[in-house]
Protein backbone atom coordinates (compact mmCIF):
# COMPACT_ATOMS: atom_id res chain seq x y z
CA UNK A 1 0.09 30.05 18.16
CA UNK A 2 1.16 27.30 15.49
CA UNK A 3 2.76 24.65 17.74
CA UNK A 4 6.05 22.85 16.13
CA UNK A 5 7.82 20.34 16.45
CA UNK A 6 11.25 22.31 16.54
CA UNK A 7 9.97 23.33 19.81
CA UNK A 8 11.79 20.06 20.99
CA UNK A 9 15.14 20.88 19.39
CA UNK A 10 15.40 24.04 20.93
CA UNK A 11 15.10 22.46 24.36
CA UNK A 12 17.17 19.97 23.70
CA UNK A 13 19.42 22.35 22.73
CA UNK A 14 19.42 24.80 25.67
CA UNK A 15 19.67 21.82 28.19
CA UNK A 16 22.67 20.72 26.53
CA UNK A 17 25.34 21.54 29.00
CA UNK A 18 28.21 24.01 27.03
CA UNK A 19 25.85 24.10 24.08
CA UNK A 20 27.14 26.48 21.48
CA UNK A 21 25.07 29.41 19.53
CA UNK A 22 22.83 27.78 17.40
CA UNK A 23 21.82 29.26 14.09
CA UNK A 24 18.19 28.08 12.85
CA UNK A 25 18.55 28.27 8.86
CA UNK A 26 14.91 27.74 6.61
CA UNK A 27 13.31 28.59 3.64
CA UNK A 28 11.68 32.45 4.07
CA UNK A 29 8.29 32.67 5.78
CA UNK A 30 8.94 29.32 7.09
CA UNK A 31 8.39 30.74 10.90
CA UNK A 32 11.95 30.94 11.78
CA UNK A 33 11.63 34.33 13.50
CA UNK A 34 8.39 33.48 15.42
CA UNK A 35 9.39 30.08 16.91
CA UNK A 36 12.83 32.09 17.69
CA UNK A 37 11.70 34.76 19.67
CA UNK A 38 8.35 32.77 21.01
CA UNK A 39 11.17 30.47 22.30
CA UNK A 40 13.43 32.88 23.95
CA UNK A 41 10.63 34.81 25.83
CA UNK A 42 9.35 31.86 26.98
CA UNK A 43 13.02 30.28 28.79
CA UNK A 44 14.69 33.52 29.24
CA UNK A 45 14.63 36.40 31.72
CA UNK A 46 15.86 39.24 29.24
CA UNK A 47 15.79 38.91 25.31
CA UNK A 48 18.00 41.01 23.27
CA UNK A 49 16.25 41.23 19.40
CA UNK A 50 17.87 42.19 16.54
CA UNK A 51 16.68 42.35 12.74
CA UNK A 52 19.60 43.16 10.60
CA UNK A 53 17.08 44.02 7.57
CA UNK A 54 14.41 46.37 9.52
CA UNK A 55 17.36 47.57 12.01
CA UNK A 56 20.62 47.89 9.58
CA UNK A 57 22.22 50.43 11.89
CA UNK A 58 22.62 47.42 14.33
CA UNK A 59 24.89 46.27 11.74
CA UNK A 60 27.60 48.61 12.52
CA UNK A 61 28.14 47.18 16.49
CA UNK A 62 29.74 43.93 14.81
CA UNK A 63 32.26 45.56 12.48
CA UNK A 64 35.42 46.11 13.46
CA UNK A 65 36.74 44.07 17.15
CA UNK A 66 34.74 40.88 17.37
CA UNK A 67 35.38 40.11 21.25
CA UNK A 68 31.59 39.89 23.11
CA UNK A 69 32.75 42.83 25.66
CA UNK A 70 32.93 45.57 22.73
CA UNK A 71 30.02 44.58 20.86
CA UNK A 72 27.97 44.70 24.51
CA UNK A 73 29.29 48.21 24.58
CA UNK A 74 28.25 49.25 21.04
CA UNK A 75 24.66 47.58 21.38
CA UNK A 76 24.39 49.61 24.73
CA UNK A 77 25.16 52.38 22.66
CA UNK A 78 22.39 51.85 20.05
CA UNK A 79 19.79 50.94 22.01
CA UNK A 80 18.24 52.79 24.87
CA UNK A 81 17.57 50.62 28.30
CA UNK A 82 19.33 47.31 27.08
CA UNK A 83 20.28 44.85 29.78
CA UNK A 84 22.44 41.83 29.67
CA UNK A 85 22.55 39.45 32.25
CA UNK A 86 24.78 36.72 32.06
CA UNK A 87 23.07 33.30 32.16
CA UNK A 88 19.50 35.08 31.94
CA UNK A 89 20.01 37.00 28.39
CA UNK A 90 19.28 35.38 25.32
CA UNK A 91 20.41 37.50 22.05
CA UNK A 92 18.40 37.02 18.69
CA UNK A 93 20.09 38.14 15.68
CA UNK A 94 17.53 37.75 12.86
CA UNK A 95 18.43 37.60 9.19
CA UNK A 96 21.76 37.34 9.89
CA UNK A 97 23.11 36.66 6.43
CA UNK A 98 22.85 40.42 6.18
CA UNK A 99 25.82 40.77 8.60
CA UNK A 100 28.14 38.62 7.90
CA UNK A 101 30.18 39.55 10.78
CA UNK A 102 27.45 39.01 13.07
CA UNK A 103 28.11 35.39 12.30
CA UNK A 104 31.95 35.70 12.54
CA UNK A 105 31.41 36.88 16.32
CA UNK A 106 29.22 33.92 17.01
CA UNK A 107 32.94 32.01 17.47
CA UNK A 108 33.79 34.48 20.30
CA UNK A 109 30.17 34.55 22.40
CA UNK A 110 30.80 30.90 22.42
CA UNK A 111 33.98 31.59 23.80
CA UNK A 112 32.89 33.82 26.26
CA UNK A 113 29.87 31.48 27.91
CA UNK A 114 28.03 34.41 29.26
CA UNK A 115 24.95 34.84 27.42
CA UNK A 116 23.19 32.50 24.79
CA UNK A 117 22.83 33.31 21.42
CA UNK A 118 19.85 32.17 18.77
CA UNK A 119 20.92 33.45 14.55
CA UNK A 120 17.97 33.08 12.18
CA UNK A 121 18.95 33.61 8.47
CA UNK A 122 17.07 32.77 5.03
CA UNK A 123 18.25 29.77 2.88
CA UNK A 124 17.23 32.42 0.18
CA UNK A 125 20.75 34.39 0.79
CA UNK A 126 23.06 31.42 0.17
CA UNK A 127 25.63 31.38 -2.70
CA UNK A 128 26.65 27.94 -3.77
CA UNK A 129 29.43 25.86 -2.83
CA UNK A 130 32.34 26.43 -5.03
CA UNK A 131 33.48 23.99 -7.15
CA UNK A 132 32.29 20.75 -5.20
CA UNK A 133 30.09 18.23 -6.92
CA UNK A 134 26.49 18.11 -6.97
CA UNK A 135 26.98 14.46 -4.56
CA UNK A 136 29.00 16.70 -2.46
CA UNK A 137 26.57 19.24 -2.25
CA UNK A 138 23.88 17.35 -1.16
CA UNK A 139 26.04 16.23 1.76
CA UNK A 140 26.60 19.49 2.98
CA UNK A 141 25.68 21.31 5.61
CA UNK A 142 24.52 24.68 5.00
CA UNK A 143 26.64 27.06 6.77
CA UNK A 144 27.87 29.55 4.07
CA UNK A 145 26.47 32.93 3.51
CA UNK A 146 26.88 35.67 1.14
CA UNK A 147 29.94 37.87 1.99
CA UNK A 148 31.32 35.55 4.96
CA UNK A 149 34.52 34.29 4.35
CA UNK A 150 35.48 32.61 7.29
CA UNK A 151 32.02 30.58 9.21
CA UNK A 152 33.11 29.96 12.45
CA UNK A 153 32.53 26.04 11.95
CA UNK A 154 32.95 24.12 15.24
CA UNK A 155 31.68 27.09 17.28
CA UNK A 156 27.73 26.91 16.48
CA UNK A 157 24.63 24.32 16.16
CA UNK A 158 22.81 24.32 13.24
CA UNK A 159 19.03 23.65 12.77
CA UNK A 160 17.38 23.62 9.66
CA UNK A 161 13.69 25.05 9.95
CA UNK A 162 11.04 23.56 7.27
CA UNK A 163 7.13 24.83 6.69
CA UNK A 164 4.82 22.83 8.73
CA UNK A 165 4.41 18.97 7.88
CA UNK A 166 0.68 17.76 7.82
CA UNK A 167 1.22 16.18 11.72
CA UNK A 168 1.76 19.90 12.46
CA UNK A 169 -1.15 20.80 10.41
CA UNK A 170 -3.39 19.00 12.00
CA UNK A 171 -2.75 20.28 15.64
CA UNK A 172 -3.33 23.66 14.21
CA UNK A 173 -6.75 22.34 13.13
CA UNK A 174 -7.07 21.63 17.09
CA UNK A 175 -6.84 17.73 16.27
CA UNK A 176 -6.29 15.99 19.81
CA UNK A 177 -3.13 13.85 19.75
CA UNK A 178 -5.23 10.50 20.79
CA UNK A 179 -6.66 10.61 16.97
CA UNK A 180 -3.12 10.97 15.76
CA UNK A 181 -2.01 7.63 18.06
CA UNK A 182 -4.65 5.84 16.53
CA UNK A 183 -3.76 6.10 13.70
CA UNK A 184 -0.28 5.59 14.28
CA UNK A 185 -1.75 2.10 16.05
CA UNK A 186 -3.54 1.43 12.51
CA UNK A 187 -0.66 2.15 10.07
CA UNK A 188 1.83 -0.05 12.67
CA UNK A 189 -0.86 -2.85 13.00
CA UNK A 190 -1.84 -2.38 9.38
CA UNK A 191 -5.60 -2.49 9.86
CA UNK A 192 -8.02 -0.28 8.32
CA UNK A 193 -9.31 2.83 10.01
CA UNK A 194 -12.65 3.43 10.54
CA UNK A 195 -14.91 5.09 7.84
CA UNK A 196 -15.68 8.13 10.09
CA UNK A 197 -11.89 8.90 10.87
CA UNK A 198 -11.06 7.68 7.55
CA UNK A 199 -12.99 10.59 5.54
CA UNK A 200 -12.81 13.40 8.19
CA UNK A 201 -8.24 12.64 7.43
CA UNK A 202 -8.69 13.03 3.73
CA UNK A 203 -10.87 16.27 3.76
CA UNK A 204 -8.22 17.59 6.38
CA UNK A 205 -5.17 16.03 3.97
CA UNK A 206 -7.20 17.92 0.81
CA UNK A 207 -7.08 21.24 3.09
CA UNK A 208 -3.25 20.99 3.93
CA UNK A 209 -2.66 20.03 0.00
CA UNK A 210 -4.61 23.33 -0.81
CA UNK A 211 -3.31 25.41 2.20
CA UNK A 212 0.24 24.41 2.18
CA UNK A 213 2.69 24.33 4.89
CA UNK A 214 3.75 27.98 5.35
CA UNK A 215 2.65 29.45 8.65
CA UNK A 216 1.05 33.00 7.06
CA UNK A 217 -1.26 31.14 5.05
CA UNK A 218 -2.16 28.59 7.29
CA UNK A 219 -2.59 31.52 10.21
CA UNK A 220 -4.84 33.03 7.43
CA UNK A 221 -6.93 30.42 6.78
CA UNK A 222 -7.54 29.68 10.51
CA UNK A 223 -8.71 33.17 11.12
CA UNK A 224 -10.96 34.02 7.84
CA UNK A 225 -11.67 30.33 6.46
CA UNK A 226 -11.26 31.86 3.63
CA UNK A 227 -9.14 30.49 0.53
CA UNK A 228 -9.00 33.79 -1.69
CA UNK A 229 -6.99 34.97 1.48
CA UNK A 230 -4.42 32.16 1.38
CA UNK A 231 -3.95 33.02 -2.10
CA UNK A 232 -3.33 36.43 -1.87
CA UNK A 233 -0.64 35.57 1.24
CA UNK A 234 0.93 33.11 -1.46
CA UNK A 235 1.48 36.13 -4.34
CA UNK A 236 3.21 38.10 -1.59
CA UNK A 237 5.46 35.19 -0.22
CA UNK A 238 6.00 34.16 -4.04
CA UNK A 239 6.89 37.93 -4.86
CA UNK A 240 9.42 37.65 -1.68
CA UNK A 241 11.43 34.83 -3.24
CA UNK A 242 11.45 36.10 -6.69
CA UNK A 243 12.83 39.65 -5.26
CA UNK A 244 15.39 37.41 -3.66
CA UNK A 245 16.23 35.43 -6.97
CA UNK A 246 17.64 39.00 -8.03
CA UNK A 247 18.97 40.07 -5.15
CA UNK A 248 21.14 37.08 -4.08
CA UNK A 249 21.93 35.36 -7.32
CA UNK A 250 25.09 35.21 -8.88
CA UNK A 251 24.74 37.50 -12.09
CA UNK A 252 25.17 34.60 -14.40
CA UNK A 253 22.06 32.55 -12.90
CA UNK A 254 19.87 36.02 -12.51
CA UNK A 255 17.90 35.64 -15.98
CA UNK A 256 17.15 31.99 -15.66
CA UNK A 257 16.59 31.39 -11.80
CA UNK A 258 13.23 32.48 -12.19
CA UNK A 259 12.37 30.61 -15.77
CA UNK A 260 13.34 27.17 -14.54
CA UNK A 261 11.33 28.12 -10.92
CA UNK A 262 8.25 28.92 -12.93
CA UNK A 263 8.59 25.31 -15.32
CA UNK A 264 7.77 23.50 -12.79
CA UNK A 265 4.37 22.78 -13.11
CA UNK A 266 5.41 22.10 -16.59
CA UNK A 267 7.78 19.48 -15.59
CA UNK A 268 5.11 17.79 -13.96
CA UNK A 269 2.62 17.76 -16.15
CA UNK A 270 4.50 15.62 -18.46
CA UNK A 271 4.34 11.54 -17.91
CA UNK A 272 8.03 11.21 -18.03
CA UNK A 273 8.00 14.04 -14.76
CA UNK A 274 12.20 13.93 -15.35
CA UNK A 275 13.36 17.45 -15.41
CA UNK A 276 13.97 18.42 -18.98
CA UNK A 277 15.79 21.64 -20.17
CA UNK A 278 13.78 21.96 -23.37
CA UNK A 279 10.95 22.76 -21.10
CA UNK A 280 12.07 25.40 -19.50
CA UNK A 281 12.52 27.46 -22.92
CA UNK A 282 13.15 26.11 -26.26
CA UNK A 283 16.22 25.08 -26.79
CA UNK A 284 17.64 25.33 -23.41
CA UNK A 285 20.46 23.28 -22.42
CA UNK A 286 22.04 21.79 -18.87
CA UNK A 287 25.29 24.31 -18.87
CA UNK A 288 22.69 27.57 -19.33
CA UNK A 289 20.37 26.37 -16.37
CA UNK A 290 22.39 24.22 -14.02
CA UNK A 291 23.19 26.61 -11.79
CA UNK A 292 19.79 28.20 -11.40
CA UNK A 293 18.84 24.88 -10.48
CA UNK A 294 21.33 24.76 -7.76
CA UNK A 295 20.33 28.10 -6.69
CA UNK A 296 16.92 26.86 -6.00
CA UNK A 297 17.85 24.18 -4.30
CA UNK A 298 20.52 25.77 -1.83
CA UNK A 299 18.19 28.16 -1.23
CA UNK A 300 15.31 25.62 -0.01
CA UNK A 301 12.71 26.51 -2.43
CA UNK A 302 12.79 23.12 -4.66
CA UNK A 303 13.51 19.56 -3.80
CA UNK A 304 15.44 17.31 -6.89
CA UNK A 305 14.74 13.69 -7.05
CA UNK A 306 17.42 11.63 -8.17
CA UNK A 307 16.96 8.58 -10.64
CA UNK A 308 18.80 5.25 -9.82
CA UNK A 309 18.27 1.86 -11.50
CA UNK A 310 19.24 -0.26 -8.83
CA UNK A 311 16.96 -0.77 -6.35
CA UNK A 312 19.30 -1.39 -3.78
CA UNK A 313 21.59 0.53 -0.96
CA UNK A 314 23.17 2.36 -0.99
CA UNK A 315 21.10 4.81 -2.94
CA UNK A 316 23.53 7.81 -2.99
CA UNK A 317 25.85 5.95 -4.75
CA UNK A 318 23.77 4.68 -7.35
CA UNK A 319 22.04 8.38 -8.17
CA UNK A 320 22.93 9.91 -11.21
CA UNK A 321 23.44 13.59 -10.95
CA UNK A 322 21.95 14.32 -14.25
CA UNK A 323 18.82 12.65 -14.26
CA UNK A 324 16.35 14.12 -11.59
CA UNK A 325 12.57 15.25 -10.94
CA UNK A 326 12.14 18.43 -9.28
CA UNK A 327 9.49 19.34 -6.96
CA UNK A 328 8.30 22.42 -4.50
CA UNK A 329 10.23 22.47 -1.38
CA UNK A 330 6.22 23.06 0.27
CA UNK A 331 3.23 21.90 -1.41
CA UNK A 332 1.30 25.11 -1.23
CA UNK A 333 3.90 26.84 -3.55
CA UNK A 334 3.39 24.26 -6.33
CA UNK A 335 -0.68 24.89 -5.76
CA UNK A 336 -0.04 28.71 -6.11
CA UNK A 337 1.72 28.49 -8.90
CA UNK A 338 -1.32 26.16 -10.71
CA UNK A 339 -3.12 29.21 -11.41
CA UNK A 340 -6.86 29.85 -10.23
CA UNK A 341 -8.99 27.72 -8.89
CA UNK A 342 -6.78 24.55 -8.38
CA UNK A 343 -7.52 24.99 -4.53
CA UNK A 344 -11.39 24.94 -5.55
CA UNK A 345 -10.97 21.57 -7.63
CA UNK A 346 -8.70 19.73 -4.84
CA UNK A 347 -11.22 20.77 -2.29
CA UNK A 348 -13.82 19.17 -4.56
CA UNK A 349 -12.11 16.26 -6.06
CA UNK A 350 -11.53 17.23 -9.54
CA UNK A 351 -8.29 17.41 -10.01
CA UNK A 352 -8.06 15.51 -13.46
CA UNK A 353 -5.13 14.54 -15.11
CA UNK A 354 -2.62 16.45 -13.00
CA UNK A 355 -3.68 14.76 -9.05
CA UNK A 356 -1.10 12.59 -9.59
CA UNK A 357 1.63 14.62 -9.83
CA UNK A 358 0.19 16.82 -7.06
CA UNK A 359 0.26 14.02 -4.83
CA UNK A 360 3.22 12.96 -6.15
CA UNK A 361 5.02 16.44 -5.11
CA UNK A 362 3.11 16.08 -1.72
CA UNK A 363 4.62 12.62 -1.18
CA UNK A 364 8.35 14.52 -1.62
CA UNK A 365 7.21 17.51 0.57
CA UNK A 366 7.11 14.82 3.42
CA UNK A 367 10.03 13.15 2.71
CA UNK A 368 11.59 16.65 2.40
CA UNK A 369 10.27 17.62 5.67
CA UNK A 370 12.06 14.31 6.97
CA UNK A 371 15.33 15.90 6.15
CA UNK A 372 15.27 12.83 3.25
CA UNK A 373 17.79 12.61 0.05
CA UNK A 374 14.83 11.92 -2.86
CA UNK A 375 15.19 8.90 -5.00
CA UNK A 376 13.72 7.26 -7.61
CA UNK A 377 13.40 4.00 -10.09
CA UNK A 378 13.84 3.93 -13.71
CA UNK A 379 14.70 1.61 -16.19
CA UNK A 380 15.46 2.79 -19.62
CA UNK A 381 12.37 0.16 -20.46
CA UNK A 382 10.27 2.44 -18.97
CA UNK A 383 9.65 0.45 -15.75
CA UNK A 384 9.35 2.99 -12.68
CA UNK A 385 8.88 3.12 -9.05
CA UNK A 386 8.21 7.13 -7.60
CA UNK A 387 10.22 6.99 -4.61
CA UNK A 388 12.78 4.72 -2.87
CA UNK A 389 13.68 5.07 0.67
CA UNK A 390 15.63 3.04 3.11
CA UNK A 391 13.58 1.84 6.42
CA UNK A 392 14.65 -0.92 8.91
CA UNK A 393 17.57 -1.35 6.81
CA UNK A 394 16.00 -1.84 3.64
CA UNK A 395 15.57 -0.01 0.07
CA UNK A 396 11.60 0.55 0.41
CA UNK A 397 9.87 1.41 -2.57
CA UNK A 398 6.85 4.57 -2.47
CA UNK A 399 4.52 4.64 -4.76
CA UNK A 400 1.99 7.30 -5.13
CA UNK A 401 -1.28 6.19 -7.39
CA UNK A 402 -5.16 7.39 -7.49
CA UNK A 403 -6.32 4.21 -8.23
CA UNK A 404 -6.10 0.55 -6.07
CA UNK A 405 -4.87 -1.63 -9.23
CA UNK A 406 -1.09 -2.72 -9.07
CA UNK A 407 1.40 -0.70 -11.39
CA UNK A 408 2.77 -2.90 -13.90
CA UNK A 409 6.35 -1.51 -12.26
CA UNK A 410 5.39 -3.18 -9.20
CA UNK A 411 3.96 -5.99 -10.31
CA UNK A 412 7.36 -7.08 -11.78
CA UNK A 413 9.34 -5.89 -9.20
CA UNK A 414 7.08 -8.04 -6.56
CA UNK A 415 7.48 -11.28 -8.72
CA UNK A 416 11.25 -10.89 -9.51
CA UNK A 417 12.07 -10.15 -5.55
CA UNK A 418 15.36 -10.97 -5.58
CA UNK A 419 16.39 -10.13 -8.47
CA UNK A 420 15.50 -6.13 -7.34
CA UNK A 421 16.66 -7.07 -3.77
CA UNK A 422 12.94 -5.68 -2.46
CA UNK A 423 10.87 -7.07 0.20
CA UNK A 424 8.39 -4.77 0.70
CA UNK A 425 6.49 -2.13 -1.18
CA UNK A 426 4.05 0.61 0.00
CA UNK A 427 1.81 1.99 -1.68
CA UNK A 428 -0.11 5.24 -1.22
CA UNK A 429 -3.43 6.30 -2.61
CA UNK A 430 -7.03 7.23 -2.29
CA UNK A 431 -7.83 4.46 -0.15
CA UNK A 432 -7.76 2.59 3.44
CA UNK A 433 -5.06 0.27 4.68
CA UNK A 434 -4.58 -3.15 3.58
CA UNK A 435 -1.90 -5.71 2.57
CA UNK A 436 -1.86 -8.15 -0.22
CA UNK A 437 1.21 -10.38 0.42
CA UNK A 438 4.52 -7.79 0.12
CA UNK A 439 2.27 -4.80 -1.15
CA UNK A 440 0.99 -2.48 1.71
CA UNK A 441 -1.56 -0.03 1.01
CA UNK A 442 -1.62 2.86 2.78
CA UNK A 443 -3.97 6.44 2.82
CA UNK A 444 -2.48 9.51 1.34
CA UNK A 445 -2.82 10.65 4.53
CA UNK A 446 -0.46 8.25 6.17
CA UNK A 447 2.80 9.68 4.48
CA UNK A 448 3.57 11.68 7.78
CA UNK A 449 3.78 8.37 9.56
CA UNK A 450 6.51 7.05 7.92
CA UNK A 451 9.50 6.19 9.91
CA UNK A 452 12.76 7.26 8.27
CA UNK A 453 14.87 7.79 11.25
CA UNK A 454 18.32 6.81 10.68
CA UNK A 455 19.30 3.11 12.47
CA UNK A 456 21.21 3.12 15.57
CA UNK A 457 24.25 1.37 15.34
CA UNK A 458 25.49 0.05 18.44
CA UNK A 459 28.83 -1.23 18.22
CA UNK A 460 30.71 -3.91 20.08
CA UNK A 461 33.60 -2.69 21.88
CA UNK A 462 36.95 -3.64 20.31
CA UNK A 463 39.67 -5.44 22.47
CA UNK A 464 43.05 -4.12 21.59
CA UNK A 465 44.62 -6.79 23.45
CA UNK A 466 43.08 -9.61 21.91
CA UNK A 467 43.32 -8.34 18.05
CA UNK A 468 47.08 -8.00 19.41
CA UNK A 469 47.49 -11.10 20.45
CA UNK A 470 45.32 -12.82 17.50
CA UNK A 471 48.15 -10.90 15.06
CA UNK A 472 51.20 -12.40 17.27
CA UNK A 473 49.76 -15.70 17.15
CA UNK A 474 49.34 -15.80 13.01
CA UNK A 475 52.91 -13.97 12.22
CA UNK A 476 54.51 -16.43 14.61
């Protein structure tokens, strides 16, 4: 069994005294119904599971009356020996964006208290948003699916499931946590790690760059060592979404979901990596592919990196919608999609021209996996920094290079410190940790260590009284 870290969540969660149902939404093949039912069996007496894809007959127990007592009834009508025991009975209902009422009656087995209640359902079947703009977008959570019309907001917890990050990787590689804490003690006392450790962690980073975060091909891997095996698991999950493009697309975006998906590595190739519509077909312009675009992103498959040139906070507000990168959601999808062989050459080093904007892509699949809004610097000079983030209260420059010598970008960002409001930069790379006045240097491997956590804000109580009396005092 892949051990992950939304193991933690979900306990959280059912601890959490008059917690609601909680819906766990991810990218397909992400391990969503695994961890869900892994879960349940393991804290629950009796598990009710339902697939509304492999079972669609199940659908027909939600329609019509929504209370929790009728659609008892109608499950204990469809399937023989089914027990529910309130407090003891947990109730799965997998790929429920394929009933939309099923997610309508989550509102009412909240209501009810009896019996807890986990929803799994595929970023895949999300429409978009309406009219809202792309800013707005970002912000929101996903909670729509096709067909619903009213989500029972305030009545569920949401989770949103990702493929494995490298930490995760590396436990199902058996690595024993007390190598992970040291080098957590290395990167947080910025000394360099040892030579053994230091080349056993970039052979493993070079097999999760190859492998990818998805748990089939990872499983695959583990069990046949074998990477013509992981590739043939990719073509099948890679078939899945494409299927999906067509099934849950609006009509309009159907013909060019798939183009701008598969202009990716394209994109990347180039030196300016900004996303350009002429690459995606000759010709092509923003108001043809824009909402393919958003399609991919609702739906979890691609990350977009948003250019700024301010390097300063807040960075949402100094984005600009229409000047992005765009990267796989999951590094193993971009590798797939590289054709033949790429796992071969990162396994042995000879990557070329294009490792940088593999690692580059890997460096957003861990911000990603942070739950991060991407970023980056531009000037119209040409001056660029890859990613910005904010840590400690700061905008924190990322940059992702092969070799040790200082980008010309961050040389003049380092000597004009104020000017760009930076302190600190980190750099990542194919080398150990060290620090040469603001520039830290960090392994490729290191990424997963970074610590994005929001602040927490403690605030001061306020004294009504004494503002009260303050505002006497200065009309008197």
């Amino acid at each position: 069994m892949l051990k992950r870290k939304i193991e933690d969540a979900l306990s959280q969660w059912k601890n959490t005294p008059g917690h609601k149902p909680l819906v766990i939404m991810g990218i397909r093949q992400c391990g969503k119904t695994y961890i869900s039912r892994h879960f349940a069996e393991e804290n629950y007496r009796n598990v009710v599971y339902i697939n509304f894809i492999k079972q669609p007959d199940r659908i027909g127990a939600f329609v019509g009356s929504k209370d929790v007592e009728s659609i008892l009834l109608n499950l204990s009508a469809q399937i023989e020996g089914v027990k529910f025991i309130p407090r003891e009975t947990c109730l799965i209902f997998d790929e429920i964006q394929e009933c939309p009422e099923a997610r309508t009656s989550l509102k009412f087995f909240k209501e009810d208290g009896r019996f807890d209640v986990i929803a799994t359902g595929s970023l895949l079947g999300i429409q978009g948003y309406g009219d809202e703009s792309k800013k707005q977008r970002r912000k929101m959570i996903r909670k729509e699916e096709p067909g619903i019309n009213s989500v029972p907001v305030g009545s569920e917890d949401i989770i949103e499931m990702y493929p494995l990050d490298f930490e995760e990787f590396l436990w199902a590689n058996g690595m024993n946590q007390d190598v992970i804490e040291a080098l957590r003690k290395f990167y947080t006392q910025e000394t360099p790690v040892p030579e053994g450790i230091h080349v056993a962690m970039k052979k493993y980073l070079n097999l999760y760059v190859a492998i990818g975060g998805l748990p089939a091909p990872i499983n695959t891997f583990l069990a046949t060592n074998n990477m013509n095996a992981v590739s043939h698991e990719y073509k099948g999950i890679l078939k899945e979404y494409r299927d999906d493009m067509i099934k849950y697309a609006p009509d309009k975006d159907k013909p060019h979901i798939r183009e701008c998906f598969d202009s990716i590595p394209r994109q990347l190739a180039k030196e300016n990596k900004k996303f350009q519509y002429g690459k995606v077909k000759p010709g092509g312009r923003s108001e043809t592919y824009l909402g393919s675009l958003q399609w991919l992103e609702d739906a979890g498959i691609i990350c977009r990196c948003y250019n700024t040139n301010i390097t300063g906070l807040p960075m949402e507000g100094n984005a600009k919608d229409n000047v992005f990168k765009v990267y796989t959601a999951d590094i193993g999808l971009l590798i797939e999609m590289l054709g033949p062989g790429t796992r071969a050459d990162i396994l042995q080093g000879k990557l070329g021209g294009f490792k940088g904007a593999i690692f580059e892509n890997l460096m957003a699949d861990t911000l990603h996996k942070k739950q991060q809004n991407l970023y980056y610097f531009q000037k119209d000079s040409g001056m660029e920094l890859d990613f910005l983030v904010k840590m400690k209260g700061e905008c924190v420059p990322l940059e992702v290079k092969a070799r040790t010598a200082q980008a010309k970008s961050v040389q003049t960002v380092l000597k004009h410190a104020d000017k760009y409001n930076v302190n600190h930069i980190i750099k990542f790379g194919n080398f150990n940790v060290g620090r040469e006045g603001q520039l830290l240097t960090l392994p490729n491997y290191m990424q997963f260590l970074l610590d994005l956590e929001p602040e927490e804000i403690v605030l001061e109580p306020i004294d009504a009284d004494e503002v009260n009396a303050m505002a006497r005092e200065i009309l008197r």
